[in-house]
C-alpha atoms as a PDB file:
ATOM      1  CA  UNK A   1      -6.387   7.619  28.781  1.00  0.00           C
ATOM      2  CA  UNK A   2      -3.255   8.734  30.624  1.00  0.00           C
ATOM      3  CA  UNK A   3       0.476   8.313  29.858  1.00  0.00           C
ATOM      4  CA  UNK A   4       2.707   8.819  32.099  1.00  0.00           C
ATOM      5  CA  UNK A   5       6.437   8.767  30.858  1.00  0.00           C
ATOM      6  CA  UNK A   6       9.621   7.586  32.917  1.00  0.00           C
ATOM      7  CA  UNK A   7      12.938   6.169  32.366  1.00  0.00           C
ATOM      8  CA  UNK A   8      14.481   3.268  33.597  1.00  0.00           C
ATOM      9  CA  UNK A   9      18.333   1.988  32.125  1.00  0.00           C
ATOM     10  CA  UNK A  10      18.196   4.174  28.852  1.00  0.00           C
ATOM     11  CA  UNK A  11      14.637   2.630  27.960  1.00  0.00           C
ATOM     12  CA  UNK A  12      11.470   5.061  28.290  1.00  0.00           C
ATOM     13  CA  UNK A  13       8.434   3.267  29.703  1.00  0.00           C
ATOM     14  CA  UNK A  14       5.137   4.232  28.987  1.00  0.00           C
ATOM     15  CA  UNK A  15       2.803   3.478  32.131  1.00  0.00           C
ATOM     16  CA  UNK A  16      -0.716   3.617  30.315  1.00  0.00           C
ATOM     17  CA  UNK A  17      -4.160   4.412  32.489  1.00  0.00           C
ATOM     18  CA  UNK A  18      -7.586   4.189  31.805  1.00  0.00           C
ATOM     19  CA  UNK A  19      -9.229   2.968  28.053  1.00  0.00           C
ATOM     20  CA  UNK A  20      -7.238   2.830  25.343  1.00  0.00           C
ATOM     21  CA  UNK A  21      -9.643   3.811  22.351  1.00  0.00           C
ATOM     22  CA  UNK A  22      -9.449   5.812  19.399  1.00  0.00           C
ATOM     23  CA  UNK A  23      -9.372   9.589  19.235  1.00  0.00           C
ATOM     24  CA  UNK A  24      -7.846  11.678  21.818  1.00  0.00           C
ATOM     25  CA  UNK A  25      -5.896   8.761  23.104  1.00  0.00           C
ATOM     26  CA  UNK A  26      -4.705   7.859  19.341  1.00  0.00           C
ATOM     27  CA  UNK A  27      -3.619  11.704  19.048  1.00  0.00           C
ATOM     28  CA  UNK A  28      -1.979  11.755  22.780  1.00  0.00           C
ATOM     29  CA  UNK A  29      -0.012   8.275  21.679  1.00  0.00           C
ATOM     30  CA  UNK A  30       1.215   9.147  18.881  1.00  0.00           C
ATOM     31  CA  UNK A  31       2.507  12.558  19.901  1.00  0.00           C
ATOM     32  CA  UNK A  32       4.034  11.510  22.573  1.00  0.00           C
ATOM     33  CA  UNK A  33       6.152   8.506  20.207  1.00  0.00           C
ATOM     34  CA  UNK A  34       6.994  11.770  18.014  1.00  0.00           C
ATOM     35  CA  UNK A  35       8.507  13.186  21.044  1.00  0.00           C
ATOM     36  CA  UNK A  36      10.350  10.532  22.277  1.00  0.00           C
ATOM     37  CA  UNK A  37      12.022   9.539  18.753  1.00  0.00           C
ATOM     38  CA  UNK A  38      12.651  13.703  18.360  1.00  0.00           C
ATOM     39  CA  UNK A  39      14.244  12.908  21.747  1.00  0.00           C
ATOM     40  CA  UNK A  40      16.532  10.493  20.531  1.00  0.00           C
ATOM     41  CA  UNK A  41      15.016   7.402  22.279  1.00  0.00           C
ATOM     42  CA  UNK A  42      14.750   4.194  20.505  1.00  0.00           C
ATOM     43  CA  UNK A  43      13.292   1.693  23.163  1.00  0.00           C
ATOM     44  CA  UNK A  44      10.114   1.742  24.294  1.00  0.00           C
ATOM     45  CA  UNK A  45       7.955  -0.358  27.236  1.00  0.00           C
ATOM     46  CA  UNK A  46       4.318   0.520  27.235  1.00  0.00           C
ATOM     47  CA  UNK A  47       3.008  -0.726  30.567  1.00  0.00           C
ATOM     48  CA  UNK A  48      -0.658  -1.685  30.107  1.00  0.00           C
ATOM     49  CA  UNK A  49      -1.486  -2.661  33.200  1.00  0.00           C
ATOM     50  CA  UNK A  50      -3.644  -0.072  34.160  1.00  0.00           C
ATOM     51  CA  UNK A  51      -5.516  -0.560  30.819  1.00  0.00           C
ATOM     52  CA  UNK A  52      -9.242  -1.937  31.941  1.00  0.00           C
ATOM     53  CA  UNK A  53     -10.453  -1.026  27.983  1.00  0.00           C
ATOM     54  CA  UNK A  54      -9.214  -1.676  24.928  1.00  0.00           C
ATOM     55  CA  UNK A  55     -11.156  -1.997  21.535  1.00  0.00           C
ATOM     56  CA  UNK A  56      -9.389  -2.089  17.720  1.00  0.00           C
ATOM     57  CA  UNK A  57      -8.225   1.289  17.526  1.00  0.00           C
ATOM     58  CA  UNK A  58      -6.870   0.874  20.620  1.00  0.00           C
ATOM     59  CA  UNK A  59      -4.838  -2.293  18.974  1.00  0.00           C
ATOM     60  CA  UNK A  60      -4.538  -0.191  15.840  1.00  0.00           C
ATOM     61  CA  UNK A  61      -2.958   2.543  18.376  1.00  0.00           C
ATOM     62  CA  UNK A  62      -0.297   0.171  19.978  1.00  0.00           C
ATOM     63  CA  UNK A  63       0.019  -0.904  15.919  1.00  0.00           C
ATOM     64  CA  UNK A  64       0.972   2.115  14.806  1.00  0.00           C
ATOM     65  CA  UNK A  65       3.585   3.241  17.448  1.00  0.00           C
ATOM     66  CA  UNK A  66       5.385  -0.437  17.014  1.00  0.00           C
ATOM     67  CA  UNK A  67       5.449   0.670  13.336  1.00  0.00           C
ATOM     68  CA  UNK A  68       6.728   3.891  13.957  1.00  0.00           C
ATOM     69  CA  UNK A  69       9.260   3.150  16.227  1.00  0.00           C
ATOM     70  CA  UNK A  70      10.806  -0.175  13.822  1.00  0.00           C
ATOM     71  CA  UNK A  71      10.996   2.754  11.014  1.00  0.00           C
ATOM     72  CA  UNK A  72      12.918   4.784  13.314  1.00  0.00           C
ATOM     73  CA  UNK A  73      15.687   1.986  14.142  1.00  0.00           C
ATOM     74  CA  UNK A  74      13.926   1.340  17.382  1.00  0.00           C
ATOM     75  CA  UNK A  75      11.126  -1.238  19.547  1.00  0.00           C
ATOM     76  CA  UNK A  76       8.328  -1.189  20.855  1.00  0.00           C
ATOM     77  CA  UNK A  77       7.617  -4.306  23.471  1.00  0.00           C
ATOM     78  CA  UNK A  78       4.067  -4.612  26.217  1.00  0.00           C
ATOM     79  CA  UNK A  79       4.724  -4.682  29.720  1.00  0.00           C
ATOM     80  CA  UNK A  80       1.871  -6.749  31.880  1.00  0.00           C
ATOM     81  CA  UNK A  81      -0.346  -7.507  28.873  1.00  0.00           C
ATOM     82  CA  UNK A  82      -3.724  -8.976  30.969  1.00  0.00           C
ATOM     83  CA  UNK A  83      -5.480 -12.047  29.569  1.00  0.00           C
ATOM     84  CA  UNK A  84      -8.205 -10.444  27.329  1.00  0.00           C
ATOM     85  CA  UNK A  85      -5.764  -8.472  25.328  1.00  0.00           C
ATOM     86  CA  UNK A  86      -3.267 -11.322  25.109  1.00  0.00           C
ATOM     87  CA  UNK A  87      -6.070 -13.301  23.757  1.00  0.00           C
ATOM     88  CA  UNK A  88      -6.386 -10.516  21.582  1.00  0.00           C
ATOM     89  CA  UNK A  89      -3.404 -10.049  20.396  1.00  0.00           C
ATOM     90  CA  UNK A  90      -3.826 -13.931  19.917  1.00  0.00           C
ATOM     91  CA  UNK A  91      -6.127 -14.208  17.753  1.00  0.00           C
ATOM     92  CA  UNK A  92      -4.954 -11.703  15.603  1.00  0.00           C
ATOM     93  CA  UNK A  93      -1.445 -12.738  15.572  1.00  0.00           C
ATOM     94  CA  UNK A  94      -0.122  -9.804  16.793  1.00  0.00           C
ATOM     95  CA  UNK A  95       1.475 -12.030  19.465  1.00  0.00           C
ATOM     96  CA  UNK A  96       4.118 -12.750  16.632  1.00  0.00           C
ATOM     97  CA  UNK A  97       4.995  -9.357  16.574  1.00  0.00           C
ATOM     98  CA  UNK A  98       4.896  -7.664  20.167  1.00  0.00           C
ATOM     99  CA  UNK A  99       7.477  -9.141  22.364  1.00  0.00           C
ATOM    100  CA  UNK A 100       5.423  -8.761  25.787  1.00  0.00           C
ATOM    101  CA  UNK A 101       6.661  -9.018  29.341  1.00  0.00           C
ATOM    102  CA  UNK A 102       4.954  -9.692  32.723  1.00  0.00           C
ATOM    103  CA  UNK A 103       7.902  -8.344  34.516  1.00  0.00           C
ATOM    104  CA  UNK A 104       9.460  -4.459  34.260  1.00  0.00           C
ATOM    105  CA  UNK A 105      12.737  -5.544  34.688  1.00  0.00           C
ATOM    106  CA  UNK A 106      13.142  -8.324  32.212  1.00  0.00           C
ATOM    107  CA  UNK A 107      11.174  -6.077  29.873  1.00  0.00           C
ATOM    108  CA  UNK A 108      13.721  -3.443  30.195  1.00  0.00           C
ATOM    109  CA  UNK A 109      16.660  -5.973  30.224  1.00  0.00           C
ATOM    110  CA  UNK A 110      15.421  -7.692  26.887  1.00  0.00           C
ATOM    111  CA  UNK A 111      16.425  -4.392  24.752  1.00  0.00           C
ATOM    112  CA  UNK A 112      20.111  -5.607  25.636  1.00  0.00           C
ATOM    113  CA  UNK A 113      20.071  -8.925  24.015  1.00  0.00           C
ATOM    114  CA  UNK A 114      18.288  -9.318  20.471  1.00  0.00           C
END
């Protein structure tokens, strides 16, 4: 998996490529949400578009960075979640807890209104 980091109206967004599984990918994710927060930034956009892969510690992945960033005073929310993963997140009722977005701008914009 790749990350690639920008910014975009004081909210970092996380443009994700490739399979999101465990190892390597858990370690890059995670270190790069350490980095951010020790950067001072408290809202996040992980794009998954480019995503063709995800298994559960991929879902435990995007779990745990939610979780860290809500214990940091931030949020996490999924940019251009495809149909197998929202399905996912679905049945698993994660959909009750990711806000997710189909559009950049809208996700960005939803950080100003609760």
């Amino acid at each position: 998996m790749r990350i690639v980091t920008r910014e975009k109206s004081g909210v970092v967004i996380l443009d994700l490529q490739g399979k999101l599984m465990g190892g390597p990918d858990a370690e890059a994710f995670k270190g790069t949400i350490r980095k951010l927060l020790d950067a001072g930034c408290r809202k996040i956009v992980v794009n998954l578009h480019d995503i063709d892969w995800i298994n559960s510690t991929g879902m435990g992945i995007l779990i745990s960075g939610y979780t860290t960033m809500r214990r940091s005073g931030g949020d996490l929310r999924l940019l251009n979640v495809s149909d197998k993963i929202q399905s996912i997140l679905y049945v698993t009722k994660l959909n009750m807890i990711f806000r997710c977005y189909g559009d950049e701008n809208e996700a960005v914009e939803s950080f100003e209104t609760p």
